[in-house]
Structures are given as structure tokens and as C-alpha cells.
Protein backbone atom coordinates (compact mmCIF):
# COMPACT_ATOMS: atom_id res chain seq x y z
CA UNK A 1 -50.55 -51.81 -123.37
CA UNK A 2 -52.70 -49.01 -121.62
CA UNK A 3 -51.31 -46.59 -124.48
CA UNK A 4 -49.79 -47.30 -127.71
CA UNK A 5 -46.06 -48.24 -128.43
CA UNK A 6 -43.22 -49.24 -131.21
CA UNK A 7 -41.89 -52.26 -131.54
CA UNK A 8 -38.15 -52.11 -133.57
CA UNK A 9 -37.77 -54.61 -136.07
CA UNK A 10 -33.76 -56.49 -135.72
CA UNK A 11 -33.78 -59.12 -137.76
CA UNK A 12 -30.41 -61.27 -137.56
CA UNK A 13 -30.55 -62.67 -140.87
CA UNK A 14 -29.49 -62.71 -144.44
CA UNK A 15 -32.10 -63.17 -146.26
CA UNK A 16 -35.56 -60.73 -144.98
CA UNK A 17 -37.25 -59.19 -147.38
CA UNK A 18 -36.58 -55.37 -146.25
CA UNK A 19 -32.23 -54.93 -146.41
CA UNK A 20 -32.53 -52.30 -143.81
CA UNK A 21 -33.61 -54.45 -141.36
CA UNK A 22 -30.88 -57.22 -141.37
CA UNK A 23 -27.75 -56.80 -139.42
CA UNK A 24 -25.38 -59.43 -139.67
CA UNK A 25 -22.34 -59.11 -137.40
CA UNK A 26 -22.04 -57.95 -133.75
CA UNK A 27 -21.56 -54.24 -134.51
CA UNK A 28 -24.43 -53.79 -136.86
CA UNK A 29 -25.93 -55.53 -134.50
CA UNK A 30 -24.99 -53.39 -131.04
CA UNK A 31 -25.51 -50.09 -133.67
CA UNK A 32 -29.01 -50.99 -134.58
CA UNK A 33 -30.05 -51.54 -130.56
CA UNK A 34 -28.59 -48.09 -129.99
CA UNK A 35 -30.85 -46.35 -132.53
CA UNK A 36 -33.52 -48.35 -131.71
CA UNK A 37 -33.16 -46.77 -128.04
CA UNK A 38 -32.07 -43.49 -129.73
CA UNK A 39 -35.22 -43.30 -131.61
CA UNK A 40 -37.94 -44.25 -128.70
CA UNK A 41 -38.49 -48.47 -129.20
CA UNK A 42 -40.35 -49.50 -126.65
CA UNK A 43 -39.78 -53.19 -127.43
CA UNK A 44 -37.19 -54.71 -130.05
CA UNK A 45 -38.05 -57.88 -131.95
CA UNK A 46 -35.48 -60.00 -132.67
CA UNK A 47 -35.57 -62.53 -135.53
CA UNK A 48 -33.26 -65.18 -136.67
CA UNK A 49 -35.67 -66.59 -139.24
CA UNK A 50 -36.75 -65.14 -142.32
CA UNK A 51 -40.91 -65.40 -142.63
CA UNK A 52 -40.70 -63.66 -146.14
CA UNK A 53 -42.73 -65.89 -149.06
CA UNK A 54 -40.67 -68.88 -149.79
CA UNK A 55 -37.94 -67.98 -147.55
CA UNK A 56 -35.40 -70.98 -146.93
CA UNK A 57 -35.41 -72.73 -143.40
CA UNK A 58 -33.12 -72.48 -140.62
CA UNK A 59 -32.30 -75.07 -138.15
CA UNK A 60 -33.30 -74.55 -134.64
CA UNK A 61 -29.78 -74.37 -133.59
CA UNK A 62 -29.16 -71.48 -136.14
CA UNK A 63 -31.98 -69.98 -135.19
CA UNK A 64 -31.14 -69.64 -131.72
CA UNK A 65 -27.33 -69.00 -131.97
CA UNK A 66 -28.90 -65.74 -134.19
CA UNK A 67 -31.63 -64.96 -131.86
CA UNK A 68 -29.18 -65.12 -128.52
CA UNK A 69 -26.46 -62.63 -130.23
CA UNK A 70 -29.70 -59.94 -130.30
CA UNK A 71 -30.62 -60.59 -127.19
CA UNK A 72 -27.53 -60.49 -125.28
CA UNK A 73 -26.91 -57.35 -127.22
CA UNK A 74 -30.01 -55.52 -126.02
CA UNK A 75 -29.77 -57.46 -122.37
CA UNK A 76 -26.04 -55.23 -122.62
CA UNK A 77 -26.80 -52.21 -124.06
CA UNK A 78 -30.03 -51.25 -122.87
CA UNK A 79 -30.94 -53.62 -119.67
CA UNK A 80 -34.56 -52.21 -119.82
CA UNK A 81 -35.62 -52.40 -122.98
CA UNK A 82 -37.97 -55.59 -123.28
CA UNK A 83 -37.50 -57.87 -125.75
CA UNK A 84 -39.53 -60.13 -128.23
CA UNK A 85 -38.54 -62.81 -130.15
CA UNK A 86 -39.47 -63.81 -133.12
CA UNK A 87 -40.29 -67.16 -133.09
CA UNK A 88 -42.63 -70.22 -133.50
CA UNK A 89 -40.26 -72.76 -132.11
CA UNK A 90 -40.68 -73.72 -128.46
CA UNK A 91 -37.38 -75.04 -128.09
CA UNK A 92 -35.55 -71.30 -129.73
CA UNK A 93 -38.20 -69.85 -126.72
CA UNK A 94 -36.99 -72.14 -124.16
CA UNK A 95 -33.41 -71.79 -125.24
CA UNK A 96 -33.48 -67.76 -125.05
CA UNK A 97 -35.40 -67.68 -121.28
CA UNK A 98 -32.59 -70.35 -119.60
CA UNK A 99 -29.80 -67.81 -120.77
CA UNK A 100 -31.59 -64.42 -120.36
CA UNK A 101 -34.59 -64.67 -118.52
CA UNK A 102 -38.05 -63.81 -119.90
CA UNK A 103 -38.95 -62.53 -122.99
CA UNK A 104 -42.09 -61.86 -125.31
CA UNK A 105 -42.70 -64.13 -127.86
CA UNK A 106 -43.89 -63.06 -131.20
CA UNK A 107 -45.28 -66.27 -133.21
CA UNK A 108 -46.48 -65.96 -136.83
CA UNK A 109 -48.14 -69.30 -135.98
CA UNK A 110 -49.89 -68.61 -133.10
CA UNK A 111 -48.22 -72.44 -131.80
CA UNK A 112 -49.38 -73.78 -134.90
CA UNK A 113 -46.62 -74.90 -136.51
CA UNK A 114 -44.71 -76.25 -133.47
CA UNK A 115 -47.73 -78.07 -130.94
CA UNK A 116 -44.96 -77.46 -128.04
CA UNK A 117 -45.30 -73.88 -128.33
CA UNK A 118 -48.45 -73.05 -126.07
CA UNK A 119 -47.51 -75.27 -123.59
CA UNK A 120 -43.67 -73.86 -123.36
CA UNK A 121 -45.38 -70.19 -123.06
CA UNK A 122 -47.92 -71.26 -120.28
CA UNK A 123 -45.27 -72.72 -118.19
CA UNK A 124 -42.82 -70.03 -118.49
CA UNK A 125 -45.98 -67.89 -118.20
CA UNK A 126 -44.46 -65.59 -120.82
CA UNK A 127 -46.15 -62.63 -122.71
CA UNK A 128 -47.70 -64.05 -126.10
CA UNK A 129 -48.13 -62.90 -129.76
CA UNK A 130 -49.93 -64.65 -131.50
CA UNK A 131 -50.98 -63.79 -135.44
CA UNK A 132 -52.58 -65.23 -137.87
CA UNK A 133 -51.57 -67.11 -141.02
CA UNK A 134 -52.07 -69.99 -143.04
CA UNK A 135 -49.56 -72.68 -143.40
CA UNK A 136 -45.84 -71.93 -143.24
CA UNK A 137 -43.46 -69.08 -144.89
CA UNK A 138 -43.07 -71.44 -147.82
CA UNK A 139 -46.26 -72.24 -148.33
CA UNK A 140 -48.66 -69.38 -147.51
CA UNK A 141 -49.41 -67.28 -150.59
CA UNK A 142 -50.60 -70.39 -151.90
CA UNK A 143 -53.65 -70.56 -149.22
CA UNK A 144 -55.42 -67.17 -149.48
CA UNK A 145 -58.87 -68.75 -150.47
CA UNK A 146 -61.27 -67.76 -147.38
CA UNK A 147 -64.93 -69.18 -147.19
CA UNK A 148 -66.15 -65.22 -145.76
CA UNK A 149 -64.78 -62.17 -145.83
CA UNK A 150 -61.22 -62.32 -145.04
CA UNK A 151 -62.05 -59.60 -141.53
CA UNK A 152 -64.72 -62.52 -140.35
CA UNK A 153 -62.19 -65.44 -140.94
CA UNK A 154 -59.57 -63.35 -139.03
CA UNK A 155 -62.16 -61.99 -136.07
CA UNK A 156 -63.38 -65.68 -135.81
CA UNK A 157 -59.86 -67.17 -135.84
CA UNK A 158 -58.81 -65.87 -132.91
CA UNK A 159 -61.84 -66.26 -130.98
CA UNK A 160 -61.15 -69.82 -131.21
CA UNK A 161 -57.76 -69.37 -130.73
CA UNK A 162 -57.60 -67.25 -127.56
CA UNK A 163 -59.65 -69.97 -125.96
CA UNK A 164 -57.28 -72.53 -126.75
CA UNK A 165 -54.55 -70.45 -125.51
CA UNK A 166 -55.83 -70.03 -122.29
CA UNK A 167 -57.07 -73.48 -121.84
CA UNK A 168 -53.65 -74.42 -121.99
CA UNK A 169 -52.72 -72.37 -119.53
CA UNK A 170 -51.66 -69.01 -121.25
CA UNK A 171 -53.25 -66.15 -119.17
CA UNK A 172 -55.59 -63.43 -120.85
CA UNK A 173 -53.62 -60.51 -119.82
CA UNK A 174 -50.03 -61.72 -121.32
CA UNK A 175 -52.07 -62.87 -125.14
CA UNK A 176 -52.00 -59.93 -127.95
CA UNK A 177 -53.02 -60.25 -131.35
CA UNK A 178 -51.66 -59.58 -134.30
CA UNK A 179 -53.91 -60.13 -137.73
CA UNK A 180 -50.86 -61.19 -140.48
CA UNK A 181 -50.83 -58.63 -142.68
CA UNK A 182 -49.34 -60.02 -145.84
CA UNK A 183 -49.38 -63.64 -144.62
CA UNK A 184 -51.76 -65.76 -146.82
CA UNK A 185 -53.77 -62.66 -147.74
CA UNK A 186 -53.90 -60.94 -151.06
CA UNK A 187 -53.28 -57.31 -151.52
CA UNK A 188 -57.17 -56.81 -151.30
CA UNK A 189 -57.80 -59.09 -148.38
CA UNK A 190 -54.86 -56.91 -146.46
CA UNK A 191 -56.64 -53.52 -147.18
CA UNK A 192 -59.87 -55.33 -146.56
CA UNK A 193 -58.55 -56.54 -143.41
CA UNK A 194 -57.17 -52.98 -142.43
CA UNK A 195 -60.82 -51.41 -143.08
CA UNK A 196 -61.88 -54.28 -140.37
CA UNK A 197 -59.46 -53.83 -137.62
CA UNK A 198 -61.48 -52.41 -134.99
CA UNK A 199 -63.17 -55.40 -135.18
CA UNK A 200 -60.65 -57.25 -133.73
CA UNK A 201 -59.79 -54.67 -131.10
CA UNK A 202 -63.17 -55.46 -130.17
CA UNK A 203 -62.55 -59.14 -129.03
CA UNK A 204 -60.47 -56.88 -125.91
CA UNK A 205 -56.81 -57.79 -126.53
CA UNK A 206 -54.16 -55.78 -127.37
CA UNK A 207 -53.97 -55.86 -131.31
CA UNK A 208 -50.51 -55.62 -132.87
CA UNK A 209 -49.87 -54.27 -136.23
CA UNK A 210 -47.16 -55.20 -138.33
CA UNK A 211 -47.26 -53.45 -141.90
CA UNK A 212 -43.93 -51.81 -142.26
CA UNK A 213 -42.83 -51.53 -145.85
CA UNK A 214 -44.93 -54.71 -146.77
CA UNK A 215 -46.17 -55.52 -150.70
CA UNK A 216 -49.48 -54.15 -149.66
CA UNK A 217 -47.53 -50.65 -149.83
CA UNK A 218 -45.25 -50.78 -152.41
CA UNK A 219 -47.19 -53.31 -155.04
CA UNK A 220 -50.23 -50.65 -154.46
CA UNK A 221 -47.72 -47.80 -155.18
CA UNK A 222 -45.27 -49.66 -158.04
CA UNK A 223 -42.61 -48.71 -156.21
CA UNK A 224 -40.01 -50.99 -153.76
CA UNK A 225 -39.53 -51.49 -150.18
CA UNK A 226 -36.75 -48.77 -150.07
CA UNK A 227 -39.69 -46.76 -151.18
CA UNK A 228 -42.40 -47.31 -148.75
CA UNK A 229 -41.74 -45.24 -145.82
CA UNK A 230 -44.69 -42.78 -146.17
CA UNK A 231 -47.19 -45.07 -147.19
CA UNK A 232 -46.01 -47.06 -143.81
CA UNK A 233 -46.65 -44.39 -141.72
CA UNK A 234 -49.61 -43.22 -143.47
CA UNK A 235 -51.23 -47.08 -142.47
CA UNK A 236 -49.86 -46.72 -139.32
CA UNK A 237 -51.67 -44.23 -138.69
CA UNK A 238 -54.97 -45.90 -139.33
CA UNK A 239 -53.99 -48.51 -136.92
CA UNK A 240 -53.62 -46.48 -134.31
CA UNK A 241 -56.91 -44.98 -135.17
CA UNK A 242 -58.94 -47.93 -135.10
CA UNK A 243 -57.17 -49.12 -131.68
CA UNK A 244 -53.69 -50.87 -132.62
CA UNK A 245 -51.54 -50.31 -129.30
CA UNK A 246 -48.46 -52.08 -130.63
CA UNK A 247 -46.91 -50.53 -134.56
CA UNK A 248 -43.96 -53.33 -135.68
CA UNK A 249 -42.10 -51.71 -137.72
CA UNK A 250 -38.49 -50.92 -139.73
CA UNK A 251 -38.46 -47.25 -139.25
CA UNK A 252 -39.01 -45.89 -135.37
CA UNK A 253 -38.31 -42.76 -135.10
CA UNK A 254 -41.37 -41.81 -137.76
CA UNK A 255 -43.43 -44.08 -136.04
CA UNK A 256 -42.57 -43.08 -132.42
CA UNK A 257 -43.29 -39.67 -134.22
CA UNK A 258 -46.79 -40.99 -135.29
CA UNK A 259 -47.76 -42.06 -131.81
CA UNK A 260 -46.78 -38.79 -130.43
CA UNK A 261 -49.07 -36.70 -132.83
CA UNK A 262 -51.74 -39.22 -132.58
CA UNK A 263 -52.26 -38.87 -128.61
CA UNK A 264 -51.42 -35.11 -129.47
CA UNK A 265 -55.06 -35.58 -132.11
CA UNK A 266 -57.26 -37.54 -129.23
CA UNK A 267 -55.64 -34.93 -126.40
């Protein structure tokens, strides 16, 4: 986290809400880890469940039977690529570390919606993402009331929440952050909430940003998530300015691109 990275989005799943993300068989699968590699990833995140608005839900078992056929495939084809999963079920995490070994887990939830979680990531002492969002993927565009402004609910979230975390035995140096873009907020409260990151780069944790060809893009634009590329990178960008070390996103090679001409800009 001393410098900033990509993270590949593989999700293993029908149904997310950006096609060119979704690989559904073992040799879009394998093909997708190779370009990931190809194209500078320094982490792939590998999701089994759908956190789109109203997505349908998975079973734990599905889950990890989808999350386990990514892994294995990047635990094969590139040994030293780390890997997150996308999770907020303890026993998917648990599952995944007995049959590959440790992993970072990525948790819309931030444990939650699954009051196992913390203590399953504490005791595997495993590297922790934790973002913010308001009830579940069915339910969250529902809750985007905030009492304050949307930054201050955020900022003041997680300094609650990082001292849960670590009174439960999570340790500071494996906890990042990641502030939800698109979950629960409204288009405004997302570009508010970009204006404010580097306030939550100032709580000292790595911040991750996730923005890649979200409704906060496209809706602004009128265009589609085919469409929002440029405006993707274009946000990424501001991430990175205002101290994002971790850019989740669909498209690598432009944003591995970004990171190189952005330590090329503060060189």
C-alpha cells in the first residue's frame, strides 16, 4: 500500500451489472486471469455474488463453488498474484483459506451483514476491506437519507468502525477502506462523496476506490456502462489525487496506465 495499485474486477456470475466483467465457464475464466496479469493487476477480486441494486441471492454453497473456480484459477495461472474475494460471508471466507490459503477479503458490509465475519478475519488474521453501505444489495437504494453531509456520515462511519474491527482482533495494518460508491448513495451524494475523499485518507488507512463504469458515470453522461470507460478513468484519476492507493476496476490496462502517469505528475 506504500504506492498505488489496480485491483481486476472477475466476477463469476451471471447476473453483475457491467457484461464485461462476468465470465462464466473455466476458459473465460483462465482468459480473463491472463489479461488481468497481461495488463499489470496487482490484485484480482473475485466475486461469486452479484451486489448490483436488487440483485437476486446466492446460497453460500453457490457462492463458494463460484468463488473457488477463480481462485484456483489465479492460484494456477499466476501463483503470485494476490487475491481478494468478494465477500461478506464468513463461512465463503473460511471455505476459500482451508483450500487455498490466505486471501484478502473485500466486504461491502464491513461484517455487517454476517456478525461472524470480523471474528473469522481476526483469527485467520487476514487482510480486510471493509466499505461502507446501508442495508443489503436488495435493499440499499432505498436508505440514502443521511442526517449530515453524506462525506461526514462516511468519515464518521468508519471511525467507529475501525475501532470495532480491531477490538475484535483485526490488526490496523491489514484494515483498508473503501467508501461505497454507488451503495445507498444518490448520484449527488457519490460526487459529493468524491469531492470529500481526502478526508477519509486522513483517518490513515489505505482507502480503496471502486467506481468503474458505475451509474454515477453513465446516468451523469446519458450514456451506458459499455460507455463509461473515459469518464472511469477520468474519476480515477481524482482518486489517486486525493490519496486512493487501491483503483477497483473493469478495465486495467487504462488504469494501470493512469497510475503510471500519475507517479510520472508527482515525480
Amino acid at each position: 500500500m506504500s504506492s498505488p495499485c489496480v485491483m481486476a474486477i472477475m466476477n463469476v456470475t451471471p447476473d453483475s451489472f457491467y457484461p464485461g466483467s462476468r465470465v462464466a465457464d473455466g476458459n473465460s475464466i483462465d482468459e480473463r486471469v491472463r489479461q488481468a496479469v497481461a495488463d499489470g493487476a496487482a490484485i484480482i477480486d473475485i466475486g461469486g455474488y452479484s451486489s448490483r441494486p436488487g440483485a437476486d441471492d446466492v446460497s453460500p454453497e453457490e457462492e463458494l463453488r463460484r468463488v473457488s473456480e477463480g481462485v484456483e484459477a489465479v492460484r494456477r495461472l499466476a501463483p503470485d498474484m494476490k487475491v481478494s474475494v468478494d465477500t461478506f460471508r464468513a463461512s465463503v471466507v473460511e471455505g476459500v483459506v482451508s483450500r487455498f490459503g490466505k486471501v484478502i477479503v473485500n466486504d461491502i458490509s464491513a461484517g455487517e451483514l454476517d456478525p461472524q465475519m470480523i471474528a473469522a478475519v481476526a483469527r485467520l488474521d487476514l487482510p480486510y476491506i471493509a466499505m461502507h453501505m446501508k442495508g443489503d444489495p436488495k435493499t440499499m437504494q432505498s436508505l440514502t437519507g443521511y442526517g449530515r453531509d453524506i462525506t461526514t456520515e462516511v468519515v464518521d462511519y468508519f471511525r467507529n468502525r475501525v475501532e470495532t474491527l480491531q477490538a475484535a482482533g483485526i490488526r490496523r495494518e491489514n484494515i483498508i477502506l473503501d467508501p461505497g460508491f454507488g451503495f445507498a448513495k444518490t448520484q449527488e451524494q457519490n460526487y459529493v462523496l468524491l469531492k470529500g475523499l481526502h478526508r477519509l485518507v486522513e483517518l490513515g488507512f489505505p482507502v480503496l476506490a471502486g467506481l468503474s463504469r458505475k451509474s454515477m458515470i453513465y446516468k451523469a453522461l446519458g450514456t451506458s456502462p459499455d460507455e463509461a470507460l473515459a469518464g472511469t478513468v477520468a474519476l480515477d484519476w481524482e482518486c489517486l489525487r486525493q490519496g486512493a492507493v487501491i483503483l477497483r476496476v473493469h478495465d486495467v490496462r487504462e488504469a494501470v496506465e493512469s497510475v503510471r502517469l500519475f507517479n510520472i505528475f508527482n515525480r
